[in-house]
N, C-alpha and C. Protein backbone atom coordinates (compact mmCIF):
# COMPACT_ATOMS: atom_id res chain seq x y z
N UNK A 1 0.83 -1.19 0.00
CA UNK A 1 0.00 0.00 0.00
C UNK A 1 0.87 1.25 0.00
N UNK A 2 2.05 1.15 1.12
CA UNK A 2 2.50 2.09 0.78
C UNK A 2 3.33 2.48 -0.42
N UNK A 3 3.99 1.48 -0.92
CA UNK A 3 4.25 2.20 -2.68
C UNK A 3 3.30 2.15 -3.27
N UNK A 4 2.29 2.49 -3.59
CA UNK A 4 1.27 3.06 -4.28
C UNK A 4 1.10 4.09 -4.35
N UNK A 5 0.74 4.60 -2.87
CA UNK A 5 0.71 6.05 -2.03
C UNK A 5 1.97 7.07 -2.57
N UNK A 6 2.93 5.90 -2.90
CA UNK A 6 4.41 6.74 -2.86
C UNK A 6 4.51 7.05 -4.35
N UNK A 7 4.06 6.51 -5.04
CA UNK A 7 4.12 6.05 -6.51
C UNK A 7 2.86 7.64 -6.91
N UNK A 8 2.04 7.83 -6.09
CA UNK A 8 0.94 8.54 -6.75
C UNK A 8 1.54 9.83 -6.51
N UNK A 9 2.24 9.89 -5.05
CA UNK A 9 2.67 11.39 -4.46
C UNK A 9 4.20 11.70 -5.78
N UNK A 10 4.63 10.59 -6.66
CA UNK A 10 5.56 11.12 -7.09
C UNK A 10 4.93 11.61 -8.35
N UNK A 11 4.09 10.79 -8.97
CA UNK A 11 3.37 11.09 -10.22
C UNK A 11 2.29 11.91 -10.15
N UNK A 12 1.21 12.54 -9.13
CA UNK A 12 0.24 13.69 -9.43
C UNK A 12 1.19 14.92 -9.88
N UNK A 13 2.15 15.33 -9.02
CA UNK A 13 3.04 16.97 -9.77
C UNK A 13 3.18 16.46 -10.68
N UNK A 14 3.96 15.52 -11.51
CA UNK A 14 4.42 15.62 -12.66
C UNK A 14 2.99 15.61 -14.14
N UNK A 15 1.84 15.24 -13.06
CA UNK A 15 0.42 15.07 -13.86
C UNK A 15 0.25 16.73 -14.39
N UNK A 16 0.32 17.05 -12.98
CA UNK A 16 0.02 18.87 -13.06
C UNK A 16 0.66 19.59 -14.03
N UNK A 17 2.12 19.13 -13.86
CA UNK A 17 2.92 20.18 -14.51
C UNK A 17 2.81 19.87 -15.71
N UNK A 18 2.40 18.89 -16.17
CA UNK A 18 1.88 18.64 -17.25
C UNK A 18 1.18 19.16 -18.35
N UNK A 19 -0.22 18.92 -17.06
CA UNK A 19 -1.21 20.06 -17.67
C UNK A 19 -1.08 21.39 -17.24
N UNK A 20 -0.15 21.82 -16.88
CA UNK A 20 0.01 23.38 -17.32
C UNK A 20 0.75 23.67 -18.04
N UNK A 21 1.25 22.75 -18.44
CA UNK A 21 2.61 23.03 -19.76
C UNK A 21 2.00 23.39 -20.93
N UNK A 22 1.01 22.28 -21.08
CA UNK A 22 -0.59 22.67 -22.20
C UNK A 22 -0.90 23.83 -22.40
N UNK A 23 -1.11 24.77 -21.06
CA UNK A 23 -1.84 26.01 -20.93
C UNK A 23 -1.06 27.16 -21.35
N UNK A 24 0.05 26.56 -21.37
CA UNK A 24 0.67 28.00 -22.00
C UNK A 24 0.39 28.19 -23.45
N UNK A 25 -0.05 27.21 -24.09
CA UNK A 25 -0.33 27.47 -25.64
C UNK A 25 -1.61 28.75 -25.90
N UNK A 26 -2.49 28.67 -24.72
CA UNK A 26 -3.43 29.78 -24.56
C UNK A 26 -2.49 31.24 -24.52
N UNK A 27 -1.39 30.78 -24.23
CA UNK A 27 -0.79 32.00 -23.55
C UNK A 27 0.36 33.02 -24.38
N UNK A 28 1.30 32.12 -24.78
CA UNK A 28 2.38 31.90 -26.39
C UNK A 28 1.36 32.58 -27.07
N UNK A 29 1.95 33.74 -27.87
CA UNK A 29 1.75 33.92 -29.19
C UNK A 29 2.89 34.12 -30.03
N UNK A 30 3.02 33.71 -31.58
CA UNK A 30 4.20 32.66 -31.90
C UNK A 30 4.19 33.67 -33.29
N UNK A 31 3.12 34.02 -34.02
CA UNK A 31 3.39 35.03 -35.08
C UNK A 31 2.68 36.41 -34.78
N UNK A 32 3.05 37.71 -35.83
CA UNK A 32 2.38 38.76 -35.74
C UNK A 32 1.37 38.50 -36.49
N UNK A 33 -0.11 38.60 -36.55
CA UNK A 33 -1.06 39.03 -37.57
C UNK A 33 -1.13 39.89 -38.28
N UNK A 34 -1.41 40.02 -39.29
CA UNK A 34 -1.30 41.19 -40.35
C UNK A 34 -2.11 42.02 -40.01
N UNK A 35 -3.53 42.32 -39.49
CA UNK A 35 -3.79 43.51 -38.90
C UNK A 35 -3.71 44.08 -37.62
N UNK A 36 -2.20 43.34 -36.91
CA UNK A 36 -1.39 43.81 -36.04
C UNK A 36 -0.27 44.52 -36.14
N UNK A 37 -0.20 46.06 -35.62
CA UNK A 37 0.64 46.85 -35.65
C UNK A 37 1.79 46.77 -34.28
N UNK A 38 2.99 47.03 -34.19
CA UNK A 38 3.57 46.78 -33.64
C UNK A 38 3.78 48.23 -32.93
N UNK A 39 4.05 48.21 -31.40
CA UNK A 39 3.72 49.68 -30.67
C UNK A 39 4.98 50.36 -31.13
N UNK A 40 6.20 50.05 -31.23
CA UNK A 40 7.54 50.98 -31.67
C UNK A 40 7.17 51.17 -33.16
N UNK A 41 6.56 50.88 -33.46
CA UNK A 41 5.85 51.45 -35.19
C UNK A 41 5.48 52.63 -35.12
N UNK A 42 4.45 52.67 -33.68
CA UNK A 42 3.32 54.02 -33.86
C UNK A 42 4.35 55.12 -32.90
N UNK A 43 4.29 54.64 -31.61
CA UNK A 43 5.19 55.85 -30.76
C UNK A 43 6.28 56.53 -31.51
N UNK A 44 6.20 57.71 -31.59
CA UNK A 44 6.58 58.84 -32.05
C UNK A 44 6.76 59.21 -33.42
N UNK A 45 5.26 58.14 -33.90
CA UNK A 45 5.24 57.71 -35.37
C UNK A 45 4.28 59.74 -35.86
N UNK A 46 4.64 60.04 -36.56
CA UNK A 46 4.12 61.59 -37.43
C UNK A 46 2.11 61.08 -37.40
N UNK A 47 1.49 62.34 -36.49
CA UNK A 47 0.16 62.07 -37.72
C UNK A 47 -0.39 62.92 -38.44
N UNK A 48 -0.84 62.97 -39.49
CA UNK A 48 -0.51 64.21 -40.32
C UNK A 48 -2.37 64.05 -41.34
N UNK A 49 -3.17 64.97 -41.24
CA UNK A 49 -4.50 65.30 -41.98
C UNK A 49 -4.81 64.50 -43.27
N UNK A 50 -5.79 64.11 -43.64
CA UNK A 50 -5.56 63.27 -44.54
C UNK A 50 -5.46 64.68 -46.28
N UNK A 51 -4.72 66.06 -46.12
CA UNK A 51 -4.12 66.54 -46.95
C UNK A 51 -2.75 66.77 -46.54
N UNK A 52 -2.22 66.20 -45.44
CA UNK A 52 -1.05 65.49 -45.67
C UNK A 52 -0.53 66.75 -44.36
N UNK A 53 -1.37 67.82 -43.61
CA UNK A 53 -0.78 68.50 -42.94
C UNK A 53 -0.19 68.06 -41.66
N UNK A 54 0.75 68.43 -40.88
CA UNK A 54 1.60 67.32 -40.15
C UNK A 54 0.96 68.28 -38.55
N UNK A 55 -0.01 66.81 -37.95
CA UNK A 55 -0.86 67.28 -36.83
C UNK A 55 0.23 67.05 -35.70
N UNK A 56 0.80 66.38 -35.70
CA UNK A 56 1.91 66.04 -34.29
C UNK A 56 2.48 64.42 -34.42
N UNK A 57 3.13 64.05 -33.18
CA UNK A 57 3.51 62.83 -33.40
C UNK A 57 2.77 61.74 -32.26
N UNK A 58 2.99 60.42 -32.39
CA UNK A 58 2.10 60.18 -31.06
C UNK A 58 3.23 59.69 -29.93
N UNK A 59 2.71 60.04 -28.56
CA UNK A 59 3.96 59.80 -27.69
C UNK A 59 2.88 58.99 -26.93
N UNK A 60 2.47 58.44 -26.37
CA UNK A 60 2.18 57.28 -25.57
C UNK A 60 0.40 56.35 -25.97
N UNK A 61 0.08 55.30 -25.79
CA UNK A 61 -1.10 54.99 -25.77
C UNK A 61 -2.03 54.70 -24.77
N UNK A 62 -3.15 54.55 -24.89
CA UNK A 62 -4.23 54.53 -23.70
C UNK A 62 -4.76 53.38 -23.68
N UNK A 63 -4.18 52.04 -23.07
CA UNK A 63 -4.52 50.72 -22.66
C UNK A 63 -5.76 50.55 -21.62
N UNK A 64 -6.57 49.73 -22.39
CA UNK A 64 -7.74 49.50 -21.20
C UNK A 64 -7.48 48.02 -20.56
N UNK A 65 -6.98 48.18 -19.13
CA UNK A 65 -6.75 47.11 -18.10
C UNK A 65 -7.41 45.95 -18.09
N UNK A 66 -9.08 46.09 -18.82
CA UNK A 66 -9.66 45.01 -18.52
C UNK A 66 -10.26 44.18 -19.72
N UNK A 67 -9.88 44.87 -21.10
CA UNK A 67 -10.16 43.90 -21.90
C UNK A 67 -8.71 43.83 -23.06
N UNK A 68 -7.86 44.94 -22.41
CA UNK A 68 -6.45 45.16 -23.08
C UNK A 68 -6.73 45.34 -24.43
N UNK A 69 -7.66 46.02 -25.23
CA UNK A 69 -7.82 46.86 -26.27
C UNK A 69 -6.82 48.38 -26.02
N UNK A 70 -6.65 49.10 -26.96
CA UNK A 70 -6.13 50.06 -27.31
C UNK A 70 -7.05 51.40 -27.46
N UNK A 71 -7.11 51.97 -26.20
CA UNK A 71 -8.48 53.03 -26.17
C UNK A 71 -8.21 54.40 -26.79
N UNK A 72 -6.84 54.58 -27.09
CA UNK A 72 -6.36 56.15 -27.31
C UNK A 72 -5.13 56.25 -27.48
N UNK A 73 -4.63 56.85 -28.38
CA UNK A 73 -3.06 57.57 -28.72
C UNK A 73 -3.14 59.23 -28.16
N UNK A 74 -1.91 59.29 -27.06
CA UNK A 74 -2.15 60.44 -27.21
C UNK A 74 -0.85 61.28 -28.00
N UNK A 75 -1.44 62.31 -28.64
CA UNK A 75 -0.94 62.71 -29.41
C UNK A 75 0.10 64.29 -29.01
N UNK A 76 0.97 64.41 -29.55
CA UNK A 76 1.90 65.65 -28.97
C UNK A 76 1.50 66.95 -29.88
N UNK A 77 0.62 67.88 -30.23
CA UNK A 77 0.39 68.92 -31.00
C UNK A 77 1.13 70.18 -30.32
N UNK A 78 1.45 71.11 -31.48
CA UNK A 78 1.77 72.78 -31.17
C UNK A 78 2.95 72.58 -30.45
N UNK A 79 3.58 73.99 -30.31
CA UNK A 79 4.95 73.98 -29.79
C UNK A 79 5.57 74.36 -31.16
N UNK A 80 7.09 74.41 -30.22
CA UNK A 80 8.19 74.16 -31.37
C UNK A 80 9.47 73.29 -30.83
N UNK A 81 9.97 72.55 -31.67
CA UNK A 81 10.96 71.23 -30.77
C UNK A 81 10.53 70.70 -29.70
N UNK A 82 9.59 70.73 -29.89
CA UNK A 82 9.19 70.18 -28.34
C UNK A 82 8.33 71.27 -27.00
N UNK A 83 8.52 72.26 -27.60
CA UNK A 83 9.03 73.16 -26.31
C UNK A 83 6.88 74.15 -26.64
N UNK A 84 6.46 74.01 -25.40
CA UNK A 84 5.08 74.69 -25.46
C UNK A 84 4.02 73.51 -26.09
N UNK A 85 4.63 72.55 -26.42
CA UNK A 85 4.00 71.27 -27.01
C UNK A 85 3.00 70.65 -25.83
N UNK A 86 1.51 70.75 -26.47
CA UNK A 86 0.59 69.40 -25.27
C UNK A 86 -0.11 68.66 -25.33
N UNK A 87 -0.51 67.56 -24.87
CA UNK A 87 -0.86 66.64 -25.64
C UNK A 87 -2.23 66.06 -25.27
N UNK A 88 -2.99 65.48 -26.30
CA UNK A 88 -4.03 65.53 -26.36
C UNK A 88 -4.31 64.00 -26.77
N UNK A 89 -5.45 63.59 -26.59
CA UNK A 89 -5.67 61.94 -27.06
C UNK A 89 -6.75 61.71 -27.83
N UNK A 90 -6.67 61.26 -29.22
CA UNK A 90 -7.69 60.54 -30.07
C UNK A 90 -7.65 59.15 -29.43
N UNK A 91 -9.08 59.18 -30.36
CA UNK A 91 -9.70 57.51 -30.26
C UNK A 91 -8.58 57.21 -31.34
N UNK A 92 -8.47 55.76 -30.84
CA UNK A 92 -7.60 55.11 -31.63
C UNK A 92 -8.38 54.27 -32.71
N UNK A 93 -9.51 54.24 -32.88
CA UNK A 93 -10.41 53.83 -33.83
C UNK A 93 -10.67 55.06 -35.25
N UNK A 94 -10.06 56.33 -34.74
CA UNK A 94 -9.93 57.36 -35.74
C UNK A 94 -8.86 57.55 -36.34
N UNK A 95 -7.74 56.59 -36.15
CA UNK A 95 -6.48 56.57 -36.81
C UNK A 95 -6.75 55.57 -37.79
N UNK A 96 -6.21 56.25 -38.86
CA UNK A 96 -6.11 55.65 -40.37
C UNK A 96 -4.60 55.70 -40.85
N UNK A 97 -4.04 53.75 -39.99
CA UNK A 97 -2.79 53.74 -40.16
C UNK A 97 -2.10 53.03 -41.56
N UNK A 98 -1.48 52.69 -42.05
CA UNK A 98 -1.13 51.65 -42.96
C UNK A 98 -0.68 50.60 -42.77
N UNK A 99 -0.74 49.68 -43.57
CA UNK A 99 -0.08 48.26 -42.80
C UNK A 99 0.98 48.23 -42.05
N UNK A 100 1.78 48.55 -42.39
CA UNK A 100 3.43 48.94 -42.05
C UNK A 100 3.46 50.16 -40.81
N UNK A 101 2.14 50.65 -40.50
CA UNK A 101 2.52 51.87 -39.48
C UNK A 101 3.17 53.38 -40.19
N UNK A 102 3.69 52.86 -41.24
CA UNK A 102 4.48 54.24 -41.43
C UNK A 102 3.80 55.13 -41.99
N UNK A 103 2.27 55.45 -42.20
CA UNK A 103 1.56 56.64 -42.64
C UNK A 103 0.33 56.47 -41.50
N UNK A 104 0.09 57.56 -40.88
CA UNK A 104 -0.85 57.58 -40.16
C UNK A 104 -1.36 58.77 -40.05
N UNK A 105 -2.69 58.61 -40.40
CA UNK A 105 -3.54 59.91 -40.68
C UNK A 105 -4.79 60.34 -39.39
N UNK A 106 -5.35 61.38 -39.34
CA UNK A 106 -6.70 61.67 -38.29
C UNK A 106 -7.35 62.77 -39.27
N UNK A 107 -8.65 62.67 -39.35
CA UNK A 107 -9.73 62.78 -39.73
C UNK A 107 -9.54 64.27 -39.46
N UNK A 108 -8.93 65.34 -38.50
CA UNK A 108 -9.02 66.86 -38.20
C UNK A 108 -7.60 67.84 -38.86
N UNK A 109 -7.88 68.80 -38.36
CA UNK A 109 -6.68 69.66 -38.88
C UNK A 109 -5.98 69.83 -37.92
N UNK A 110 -4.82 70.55 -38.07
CA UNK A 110 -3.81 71.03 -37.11
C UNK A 110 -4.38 72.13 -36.54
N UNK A 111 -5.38 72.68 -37.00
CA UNK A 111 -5.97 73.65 -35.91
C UNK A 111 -6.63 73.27 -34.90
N UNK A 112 -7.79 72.57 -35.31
CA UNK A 112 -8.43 72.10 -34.54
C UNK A 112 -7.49 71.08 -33.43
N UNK A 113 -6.98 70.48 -33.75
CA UNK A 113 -5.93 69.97 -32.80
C UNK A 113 -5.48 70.28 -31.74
N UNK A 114 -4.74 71.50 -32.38
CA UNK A 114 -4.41 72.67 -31.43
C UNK A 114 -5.22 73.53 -30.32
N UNK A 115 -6.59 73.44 -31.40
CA UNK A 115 -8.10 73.79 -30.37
C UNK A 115 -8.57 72.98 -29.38
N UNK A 116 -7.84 71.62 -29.22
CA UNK A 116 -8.67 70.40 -28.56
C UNK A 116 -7.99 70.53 -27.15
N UNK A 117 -8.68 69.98 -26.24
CA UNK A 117 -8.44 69.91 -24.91
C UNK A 117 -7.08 69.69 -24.49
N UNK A 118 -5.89 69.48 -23.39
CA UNK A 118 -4.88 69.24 -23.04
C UNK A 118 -5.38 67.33 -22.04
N UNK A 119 -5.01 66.31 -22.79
CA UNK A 119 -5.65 65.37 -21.68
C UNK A 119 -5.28 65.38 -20.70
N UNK A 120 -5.90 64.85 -19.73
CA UNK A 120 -5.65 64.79 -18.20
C UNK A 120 -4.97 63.23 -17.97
N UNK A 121 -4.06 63.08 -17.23
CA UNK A 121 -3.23 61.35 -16.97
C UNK A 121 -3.86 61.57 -15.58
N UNK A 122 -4.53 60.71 -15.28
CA UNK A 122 -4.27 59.98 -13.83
C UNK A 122 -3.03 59.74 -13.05
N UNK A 123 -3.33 60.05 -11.87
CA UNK A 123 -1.76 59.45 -11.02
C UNK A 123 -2.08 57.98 -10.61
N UNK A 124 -0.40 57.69 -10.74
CA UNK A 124 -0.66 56.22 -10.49
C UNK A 124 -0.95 56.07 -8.67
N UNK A 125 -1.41 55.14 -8.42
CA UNK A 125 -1.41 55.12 -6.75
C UNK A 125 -0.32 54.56 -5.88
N UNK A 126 0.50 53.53 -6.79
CA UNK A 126 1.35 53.56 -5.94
C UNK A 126 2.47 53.28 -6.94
N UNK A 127 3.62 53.70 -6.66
CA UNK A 127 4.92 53.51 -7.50
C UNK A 127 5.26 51.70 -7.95
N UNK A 128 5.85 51.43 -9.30
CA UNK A 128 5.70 49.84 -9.67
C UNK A 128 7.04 49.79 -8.56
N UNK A 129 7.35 48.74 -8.00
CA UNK A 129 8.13 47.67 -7.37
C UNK A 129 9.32 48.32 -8.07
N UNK A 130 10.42 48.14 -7.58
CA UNK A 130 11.83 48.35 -8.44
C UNK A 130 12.40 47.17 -8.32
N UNK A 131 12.78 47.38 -9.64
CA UNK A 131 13.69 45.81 -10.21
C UNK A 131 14.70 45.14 -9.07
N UNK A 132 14.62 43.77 -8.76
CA UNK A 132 15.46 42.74 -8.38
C UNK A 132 16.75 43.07 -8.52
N UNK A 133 17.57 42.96 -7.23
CA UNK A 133 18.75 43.10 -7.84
C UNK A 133 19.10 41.43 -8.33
N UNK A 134 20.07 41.62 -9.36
CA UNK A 134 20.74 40.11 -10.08
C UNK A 134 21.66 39.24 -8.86
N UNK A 135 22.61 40.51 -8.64
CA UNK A 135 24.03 40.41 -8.17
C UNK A 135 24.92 40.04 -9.04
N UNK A 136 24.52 40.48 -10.44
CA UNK A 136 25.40 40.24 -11.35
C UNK A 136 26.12 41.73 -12.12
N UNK A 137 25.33 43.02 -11.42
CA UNK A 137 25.43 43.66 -12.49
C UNK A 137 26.21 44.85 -11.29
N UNK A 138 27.16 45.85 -11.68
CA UNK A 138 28.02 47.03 -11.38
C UNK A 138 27.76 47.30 -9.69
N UNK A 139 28.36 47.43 -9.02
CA UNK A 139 28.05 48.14 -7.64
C UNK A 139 28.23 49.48 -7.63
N UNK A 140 29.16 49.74 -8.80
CA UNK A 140 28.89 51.62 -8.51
C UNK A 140 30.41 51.82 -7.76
N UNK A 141 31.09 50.47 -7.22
CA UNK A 141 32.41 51.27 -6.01
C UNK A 141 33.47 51.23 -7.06
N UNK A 142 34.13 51.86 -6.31
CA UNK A 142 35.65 52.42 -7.25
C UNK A 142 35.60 52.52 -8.69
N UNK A 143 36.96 53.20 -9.49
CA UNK A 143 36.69 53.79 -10.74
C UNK A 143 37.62 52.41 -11.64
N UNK A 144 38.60 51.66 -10.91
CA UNK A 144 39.21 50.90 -11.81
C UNK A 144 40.35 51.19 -12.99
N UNK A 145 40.36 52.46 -12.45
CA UNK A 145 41.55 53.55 -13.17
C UNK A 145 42.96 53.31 -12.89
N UNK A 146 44.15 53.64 -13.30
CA UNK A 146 45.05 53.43 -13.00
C UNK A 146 46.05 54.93 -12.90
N UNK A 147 46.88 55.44 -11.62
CA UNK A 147 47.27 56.20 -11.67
C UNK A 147 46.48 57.17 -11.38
N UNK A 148 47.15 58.72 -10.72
CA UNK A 148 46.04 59.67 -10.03
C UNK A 148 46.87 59.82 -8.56
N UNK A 149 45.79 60.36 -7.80
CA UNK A 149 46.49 60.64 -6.47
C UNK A 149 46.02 59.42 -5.92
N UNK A 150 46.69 59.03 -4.79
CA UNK A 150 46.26 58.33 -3.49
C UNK A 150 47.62 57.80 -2.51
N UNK A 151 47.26 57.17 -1.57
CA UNK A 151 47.80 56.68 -0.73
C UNK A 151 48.18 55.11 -0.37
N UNK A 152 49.29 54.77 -0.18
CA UNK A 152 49.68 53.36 -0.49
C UNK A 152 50.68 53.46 0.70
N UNK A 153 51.49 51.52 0.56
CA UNK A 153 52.39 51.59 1.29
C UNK A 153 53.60 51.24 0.37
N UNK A 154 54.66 51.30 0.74
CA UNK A 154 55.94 50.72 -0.37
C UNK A 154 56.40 49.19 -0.30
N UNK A 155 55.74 49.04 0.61
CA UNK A 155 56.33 46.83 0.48
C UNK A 155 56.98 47.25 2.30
N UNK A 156 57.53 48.08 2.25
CA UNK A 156 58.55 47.98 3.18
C UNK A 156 58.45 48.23 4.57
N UNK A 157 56.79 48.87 4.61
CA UNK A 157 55.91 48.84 5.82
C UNK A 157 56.26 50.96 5.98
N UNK A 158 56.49 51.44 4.97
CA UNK A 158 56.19 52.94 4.59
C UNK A 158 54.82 53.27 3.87
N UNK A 159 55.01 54.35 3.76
CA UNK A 159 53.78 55.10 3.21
C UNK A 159 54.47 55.28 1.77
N UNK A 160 53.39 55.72 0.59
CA UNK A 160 53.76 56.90 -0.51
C UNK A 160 52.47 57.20 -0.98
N UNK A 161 52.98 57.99 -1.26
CA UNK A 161 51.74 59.44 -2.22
C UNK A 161 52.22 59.01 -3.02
N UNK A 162 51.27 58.95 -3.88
CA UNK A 162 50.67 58.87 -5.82
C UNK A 162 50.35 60.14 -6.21
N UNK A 163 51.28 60.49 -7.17
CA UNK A 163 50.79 61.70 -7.94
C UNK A 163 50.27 61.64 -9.15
């Protein structure tokens, strides 16, 4: 009886891990779909009127948490280099991108753009976790330089200055 018992306690985990090995196939995704755009495509991709006037670029998107659709690009209008620039968010259902990402158009002008609200971001509530250390990576002590000032001894149980 008892190797049976012993026999089952060794073989149910390996049953389990089994079937969760399965479950990752729900989980894996293995190609891009063609009417999948890739996000370093669009971020800080130009969007420009569909007469070609150049409305701004887009700097971040608006992810919905609970069904992970794509609710909004927001977009960087007005300014110059950057500078007096603010940003505002279309529906992302009003972007008319190309396969490739690299032309992306909105339905308004650069005025109106410019006319549109400044969006509001939420604060997050609490700051994400900071990364694990490895213990593989730099401590930050000493420079590893050679030569410079410092202080030593000579072998001989003296001191010397390094110049």
């Amino acid at each position: 009886m008892f190797r049976y018992a012993l026999a089952a306690a060794i073989v149910a985990p390996l049953a389990i891990t089994h079937a969760t090995a399965q479950d990752t196939d729900d989980v894996i995704v293995e190609d891009q779909a063609g009417s999948e755009v890739r996000g370093d495509w669009v971020l800080g991709a130009r969007v420009t009127s569909p007469e070609g006037e150049s409305i701004g670029s887009i700097e971040d998107l608006i992810l919905d948490q609970e069904d992970g659709s794509v609710n909004a690009a927001v977009v960087s209008v007005g300014g110059f280099l950057g500078f007096g620039a603010k940003e505002i968010a279309v529906e992302w259902s009003e972007l008319d991108i190309d396969y490739d990402g690299n032309e992306i158009t909105l339905d308004i002008t650069r005025d109106e753009a410019e006319e549109a609200p400044e969006y509001s971001f939420r604060d997050r509530e609490s700051p994400p976790a900071p990364e694990p250390a490895t213990g593989t990576g730099d401590t930050g002590m000493g420079t590893g330089g050679t030569g410079g000032m410092g202080t030593g001894t000579d072998g001989a149980g003296g001191t010397t200055q390094g110049q």
